[in-house]
Protein backbone atom coordinates (compact mmCIF):
# COMPACT_ATOMS: atom_id res chain seq x y z
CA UNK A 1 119.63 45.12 148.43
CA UNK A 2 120.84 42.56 145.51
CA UNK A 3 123.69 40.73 145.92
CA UNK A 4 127.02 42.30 144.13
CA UNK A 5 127.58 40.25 140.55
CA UNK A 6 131.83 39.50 140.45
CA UNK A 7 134.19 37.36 138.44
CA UNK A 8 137.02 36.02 138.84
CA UNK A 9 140.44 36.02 137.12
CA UNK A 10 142.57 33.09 137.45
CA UNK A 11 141.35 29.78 138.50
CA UNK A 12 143.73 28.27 140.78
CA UNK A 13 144.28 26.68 144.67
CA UNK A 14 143.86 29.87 146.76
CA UNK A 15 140.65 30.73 144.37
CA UNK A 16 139.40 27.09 144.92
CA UNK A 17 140.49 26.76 148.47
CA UNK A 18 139.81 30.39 149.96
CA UNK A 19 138.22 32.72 147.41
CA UNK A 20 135.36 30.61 146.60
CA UNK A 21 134.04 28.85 149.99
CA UNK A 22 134.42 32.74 151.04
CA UNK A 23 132.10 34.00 148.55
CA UNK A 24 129.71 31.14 148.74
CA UNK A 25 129.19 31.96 152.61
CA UNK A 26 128.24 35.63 151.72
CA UNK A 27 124.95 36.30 150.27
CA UNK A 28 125.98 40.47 149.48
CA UNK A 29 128.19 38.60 146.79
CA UNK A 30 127.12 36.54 143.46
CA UNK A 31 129.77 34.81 141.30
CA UNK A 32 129.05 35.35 137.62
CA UNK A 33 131.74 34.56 135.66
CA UNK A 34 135.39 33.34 135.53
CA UNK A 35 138.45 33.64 133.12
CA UNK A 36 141.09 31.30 133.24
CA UNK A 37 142.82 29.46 130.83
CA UNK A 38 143.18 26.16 132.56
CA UNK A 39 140.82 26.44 135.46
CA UNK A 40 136.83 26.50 135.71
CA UNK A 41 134.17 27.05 138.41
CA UNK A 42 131.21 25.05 137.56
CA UNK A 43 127.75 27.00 137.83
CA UNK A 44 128.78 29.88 135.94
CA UNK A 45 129.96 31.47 132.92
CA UNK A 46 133.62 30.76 132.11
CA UNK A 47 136.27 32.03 129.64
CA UNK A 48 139.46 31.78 128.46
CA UNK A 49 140.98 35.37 128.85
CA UNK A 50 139.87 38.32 130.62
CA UNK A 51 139.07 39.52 127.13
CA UNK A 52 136.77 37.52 126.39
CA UNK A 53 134.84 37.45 129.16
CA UNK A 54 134.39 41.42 128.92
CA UNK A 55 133.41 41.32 125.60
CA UNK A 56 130.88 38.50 126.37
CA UNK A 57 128.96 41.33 128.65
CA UNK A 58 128.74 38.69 131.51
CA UNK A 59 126.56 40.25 133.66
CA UNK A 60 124.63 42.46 132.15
């Protein structure tokens, strides 16, 4: 089965300290994208606002 694509809203300490070592030791998940307007995850696609990243079509 492919991994699940997510993103993430709001780049801050409990993404950076829990969310992301979490879904780096899964392989059933695959971060795409992230929208925050002071934080960023490097690797992947990251926006500003939620909106924009939805009307990008991340993932698709």
């Amino acid at each position: 089965m492919s991994p699940i694509h997510i993103s993430i809203v709001g780049v801050g300490k409990i993404v950076r300290d829990q969310h992301l070592p979490s879904i780096a030791k899964n392989s059933d998940y695959n971060l795409i994208a992230a929208a925050s307007r002071h934080g960023v995850v490097d690797g992947i696609d990251n926006f500003k606002s939620i909106e924009a990243m939805l009307g990008s079509g991340a993932g698709h």
